[in-house]
Protein backbone atom coordinates (compact mmCIF):
# COMPACT_ATOMS: atom_id res chain seq x y z
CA UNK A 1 -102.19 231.69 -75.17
CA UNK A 2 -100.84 230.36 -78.93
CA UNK A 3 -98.35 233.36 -80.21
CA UNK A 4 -100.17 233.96 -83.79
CA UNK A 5 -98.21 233.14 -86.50
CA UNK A 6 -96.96 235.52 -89.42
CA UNK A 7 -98.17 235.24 -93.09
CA UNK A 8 -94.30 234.35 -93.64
CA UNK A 9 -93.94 231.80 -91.24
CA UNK A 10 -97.39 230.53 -92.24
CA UNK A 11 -96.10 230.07 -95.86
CA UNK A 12 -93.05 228.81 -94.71
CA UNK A 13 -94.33 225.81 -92.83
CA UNK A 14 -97.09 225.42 -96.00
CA UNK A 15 -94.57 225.44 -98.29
CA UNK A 16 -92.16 222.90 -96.56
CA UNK A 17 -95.52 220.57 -95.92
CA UNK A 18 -96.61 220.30 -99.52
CA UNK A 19 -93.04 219.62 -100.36
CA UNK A 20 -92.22 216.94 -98.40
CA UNK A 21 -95.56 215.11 -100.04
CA UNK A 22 -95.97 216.58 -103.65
CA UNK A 23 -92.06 217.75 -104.11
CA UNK A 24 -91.10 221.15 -104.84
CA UNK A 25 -91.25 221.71 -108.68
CA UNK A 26 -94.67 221.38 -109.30
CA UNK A 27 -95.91 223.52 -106.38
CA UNK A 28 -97.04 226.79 -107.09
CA UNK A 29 -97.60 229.78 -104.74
CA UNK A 30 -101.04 229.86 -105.26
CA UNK A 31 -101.12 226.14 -103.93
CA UNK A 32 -98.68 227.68 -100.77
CA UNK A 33 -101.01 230.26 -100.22
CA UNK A 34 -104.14 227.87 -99.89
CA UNK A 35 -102.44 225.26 -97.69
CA UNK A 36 -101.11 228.49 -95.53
CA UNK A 37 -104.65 230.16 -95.41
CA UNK A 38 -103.58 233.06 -96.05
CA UNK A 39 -105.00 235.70 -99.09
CA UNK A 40 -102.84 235.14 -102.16
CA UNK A 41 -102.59 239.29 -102.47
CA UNK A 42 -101.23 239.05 -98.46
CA UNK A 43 -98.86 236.02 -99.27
CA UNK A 44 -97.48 238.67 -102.77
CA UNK A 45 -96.40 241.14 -100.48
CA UNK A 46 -94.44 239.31 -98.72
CA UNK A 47 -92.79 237.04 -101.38
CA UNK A 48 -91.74 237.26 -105.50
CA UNK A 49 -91.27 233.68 -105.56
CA UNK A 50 -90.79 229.89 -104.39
CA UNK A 51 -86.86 230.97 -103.81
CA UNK A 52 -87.75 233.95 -101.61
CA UNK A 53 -90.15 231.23 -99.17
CA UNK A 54 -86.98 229.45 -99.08
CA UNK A 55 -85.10 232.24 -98.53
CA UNK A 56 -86.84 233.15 -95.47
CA UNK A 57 -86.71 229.35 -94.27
CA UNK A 58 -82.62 229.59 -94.17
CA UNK A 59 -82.79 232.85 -92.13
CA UNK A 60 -85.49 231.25 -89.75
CA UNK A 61 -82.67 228.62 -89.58
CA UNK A 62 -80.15 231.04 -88.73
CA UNK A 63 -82.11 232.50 -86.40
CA UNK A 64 -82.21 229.29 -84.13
CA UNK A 65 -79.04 228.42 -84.47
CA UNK A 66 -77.39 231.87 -83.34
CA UNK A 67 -80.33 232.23 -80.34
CA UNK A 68 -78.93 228.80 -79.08
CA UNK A 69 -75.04 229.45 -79.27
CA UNK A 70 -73.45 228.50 -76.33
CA UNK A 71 -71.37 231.44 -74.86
CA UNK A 72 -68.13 228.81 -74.15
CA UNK A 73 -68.18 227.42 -77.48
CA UNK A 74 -65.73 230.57 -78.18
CA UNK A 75 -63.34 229.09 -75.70
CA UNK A 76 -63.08 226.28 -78.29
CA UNK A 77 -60.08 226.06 -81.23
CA UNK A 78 -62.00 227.35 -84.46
CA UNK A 79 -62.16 224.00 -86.31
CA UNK A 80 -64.14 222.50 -83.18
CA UNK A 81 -66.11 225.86 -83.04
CA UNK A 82 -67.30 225.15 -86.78
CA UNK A 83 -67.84 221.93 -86.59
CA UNK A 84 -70.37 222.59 -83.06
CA UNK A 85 -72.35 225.03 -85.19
CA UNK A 86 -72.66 223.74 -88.31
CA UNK A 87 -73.78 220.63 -85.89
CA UNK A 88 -76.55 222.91 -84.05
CA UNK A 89 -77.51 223.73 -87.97
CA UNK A 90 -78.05 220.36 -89.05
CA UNK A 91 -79.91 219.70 -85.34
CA UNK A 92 -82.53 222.64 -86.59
CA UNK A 93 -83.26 221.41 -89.83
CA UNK A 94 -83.91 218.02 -88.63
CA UNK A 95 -87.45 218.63 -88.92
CA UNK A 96 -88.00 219.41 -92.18
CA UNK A 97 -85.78 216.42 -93.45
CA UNK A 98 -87.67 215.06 -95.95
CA UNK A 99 -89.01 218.60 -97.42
CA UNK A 100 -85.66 219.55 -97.82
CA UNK A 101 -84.87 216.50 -99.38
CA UNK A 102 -87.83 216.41 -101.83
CA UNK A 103 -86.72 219.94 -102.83
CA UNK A 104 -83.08 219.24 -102.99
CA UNK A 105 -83.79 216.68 -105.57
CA UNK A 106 -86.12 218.76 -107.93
CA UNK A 107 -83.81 221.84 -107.32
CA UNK A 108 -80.96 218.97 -108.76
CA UNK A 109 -83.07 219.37 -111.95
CA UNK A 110 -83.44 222.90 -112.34
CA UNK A 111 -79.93 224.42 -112.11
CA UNK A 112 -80.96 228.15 -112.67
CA UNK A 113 -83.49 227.62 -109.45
CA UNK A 114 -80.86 226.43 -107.45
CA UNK A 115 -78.27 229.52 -108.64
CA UNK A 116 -81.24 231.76 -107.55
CA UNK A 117 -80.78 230.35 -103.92
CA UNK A 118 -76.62 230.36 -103.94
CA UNK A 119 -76.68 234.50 -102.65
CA UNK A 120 -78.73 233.24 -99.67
CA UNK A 121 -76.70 230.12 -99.00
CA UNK A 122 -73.68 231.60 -98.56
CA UNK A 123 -75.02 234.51 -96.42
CA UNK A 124 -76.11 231.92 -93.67
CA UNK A 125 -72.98 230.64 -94.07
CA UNK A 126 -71.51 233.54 -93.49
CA UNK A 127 -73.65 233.95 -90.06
CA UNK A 128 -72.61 230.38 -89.39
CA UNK A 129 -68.80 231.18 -89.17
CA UNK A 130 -69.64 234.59 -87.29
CA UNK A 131 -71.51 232.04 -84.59
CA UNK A 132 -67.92 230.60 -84.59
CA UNK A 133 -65.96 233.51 -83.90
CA UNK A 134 -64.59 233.33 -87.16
CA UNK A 135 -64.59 237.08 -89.46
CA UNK A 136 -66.70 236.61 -92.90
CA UNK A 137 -66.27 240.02 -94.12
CA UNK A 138 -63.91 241.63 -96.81
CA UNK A 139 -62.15 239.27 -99.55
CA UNK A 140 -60.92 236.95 -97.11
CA UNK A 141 -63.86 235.89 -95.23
CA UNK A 142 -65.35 235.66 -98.85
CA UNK A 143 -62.95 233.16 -99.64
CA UNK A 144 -63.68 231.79 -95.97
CA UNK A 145 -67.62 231.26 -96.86
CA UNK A 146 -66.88 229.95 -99.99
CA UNK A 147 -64.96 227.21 -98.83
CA UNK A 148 -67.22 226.46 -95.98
CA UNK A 149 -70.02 226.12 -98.68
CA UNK A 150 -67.65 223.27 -100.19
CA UNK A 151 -67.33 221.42 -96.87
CA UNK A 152 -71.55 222.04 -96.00
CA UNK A 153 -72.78 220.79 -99.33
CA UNK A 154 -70.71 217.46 -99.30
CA UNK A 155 -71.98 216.75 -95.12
CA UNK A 156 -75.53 217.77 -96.13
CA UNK A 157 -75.82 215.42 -98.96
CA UNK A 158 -74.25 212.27 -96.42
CA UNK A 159 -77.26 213.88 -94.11
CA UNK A 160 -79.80 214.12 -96.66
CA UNK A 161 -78.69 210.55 -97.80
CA UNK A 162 -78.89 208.53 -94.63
CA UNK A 163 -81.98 207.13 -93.88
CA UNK A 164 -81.48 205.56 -90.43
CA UNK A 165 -81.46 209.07 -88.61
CA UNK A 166 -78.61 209.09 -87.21
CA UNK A 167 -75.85 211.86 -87.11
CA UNK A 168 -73.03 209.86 -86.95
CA UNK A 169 -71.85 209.80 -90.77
CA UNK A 170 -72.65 213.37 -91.11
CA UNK A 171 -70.48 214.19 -88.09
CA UNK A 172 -68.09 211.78 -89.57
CA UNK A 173 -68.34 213.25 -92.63
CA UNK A 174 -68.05 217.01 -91.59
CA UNK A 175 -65.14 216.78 -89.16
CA UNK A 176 -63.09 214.99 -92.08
CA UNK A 177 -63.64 217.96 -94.78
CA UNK A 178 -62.51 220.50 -91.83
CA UNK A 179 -59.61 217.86 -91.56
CA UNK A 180 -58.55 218.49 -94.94
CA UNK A 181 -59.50 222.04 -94.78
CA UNK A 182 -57.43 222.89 -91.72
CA UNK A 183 -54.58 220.84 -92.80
CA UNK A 184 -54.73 223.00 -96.20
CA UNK A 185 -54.81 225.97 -94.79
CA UNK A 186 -51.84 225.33 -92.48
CA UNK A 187 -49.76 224.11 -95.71
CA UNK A 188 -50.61 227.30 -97.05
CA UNK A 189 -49.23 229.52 -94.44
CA UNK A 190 -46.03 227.25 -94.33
CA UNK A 191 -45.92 228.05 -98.11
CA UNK A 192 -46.05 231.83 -97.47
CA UNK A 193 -43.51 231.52 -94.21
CA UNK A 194 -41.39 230.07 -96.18
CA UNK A 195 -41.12 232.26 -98.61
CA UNK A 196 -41.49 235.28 -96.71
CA UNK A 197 -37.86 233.74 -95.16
CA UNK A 198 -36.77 233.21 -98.93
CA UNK A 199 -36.72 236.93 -99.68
């Protein structure tokens, strides 16, 4: 027997159909709503707007990726540990490639919708280095997220770029940022050993 789906994940899976054909823009929730078949006054209560469907899309994301974590990945040093989820991430959104890129590219052109979305971004982020073993909270895993946001946006836009569907220049891509990021970080704490020893 077919689990019913949710208005949400109805209007989640309308919303990322039109997308991928009409882009994102131009779509209104009304239009979401009919494609969904679902009541416009049932699709208001659960969502204010386009950035809340897509909202709810990133923590359906999450959601796989954490349900599929491999219990030895923690056994792993923490830059392979990121690189393996972020990796799971990129496996999960595979299907809705060419949505996301339709909406990436409108979003391009409307800056203040793509601020809306930043509070969101960074909290599955946040999830993604928990997944890792790695802490996100207080002002250091802060600084933690907001660097990992750095090194996802420049591997998503090598995935959302390459057309032959492959993974290999993302993973290229992504394990060279948490190069540089690892090597940065341990310049940093040579910095602070060494002047720890200065004083």
């Amino acid at each position: 027997m077919a689990t019913r789906k949710s208005v949400e994940d109805k209007a989640i899976d309308a919303a990322l159909r039109l997308a991928a054909k009409r882009g994102w823009r131009s779509l209104a929730l009304a239009d979401i709503a009919k494609a969904a078949r679902v009541p416009l006054a049932d699709l208001s209560q659960k969502f204010h707007s386009k950035a809340d469907i897509l909202t709810a899309f990133s923590r359906r994301i999450d959601g796989v990726v954490l349900k599929g974590l491999d219990e030895e990945l923690l056994g792993e040093p923490a830059r392979d540990r990121v690189f393996d989820v972020l990796m799971a991430r990129f496996d999960a959104l595979a299907p809705y490639k060419l949505a996301l890129k339709a909406i990436c590219d409108d979003l391009g052109r409307d800056p203040f919708a793509a601020l809306a979305l930043t509070p969101s971004a960074l909290q599955s982020l946040a999830w993604m280095l928990e997944a890792a073993g790695i802490d996100s909270s207080g002002l250091r895993g802060a600084v933690r997220v907001r660097g990992l946001a750095l090194i996802w946006a420049a591997a998503f836009r090598v995935w959302l770029d390459d057309e032959d569907g492959g993974l290999a220049p993302t993973m290229a891509e992504l394990d060279r940022r948490l190069r540089q990021a690892e090597s940065l970080i341990e310049k940093v704490r040579g910095q602070r050993k060494d002047s720890a020893g200065a004083s």
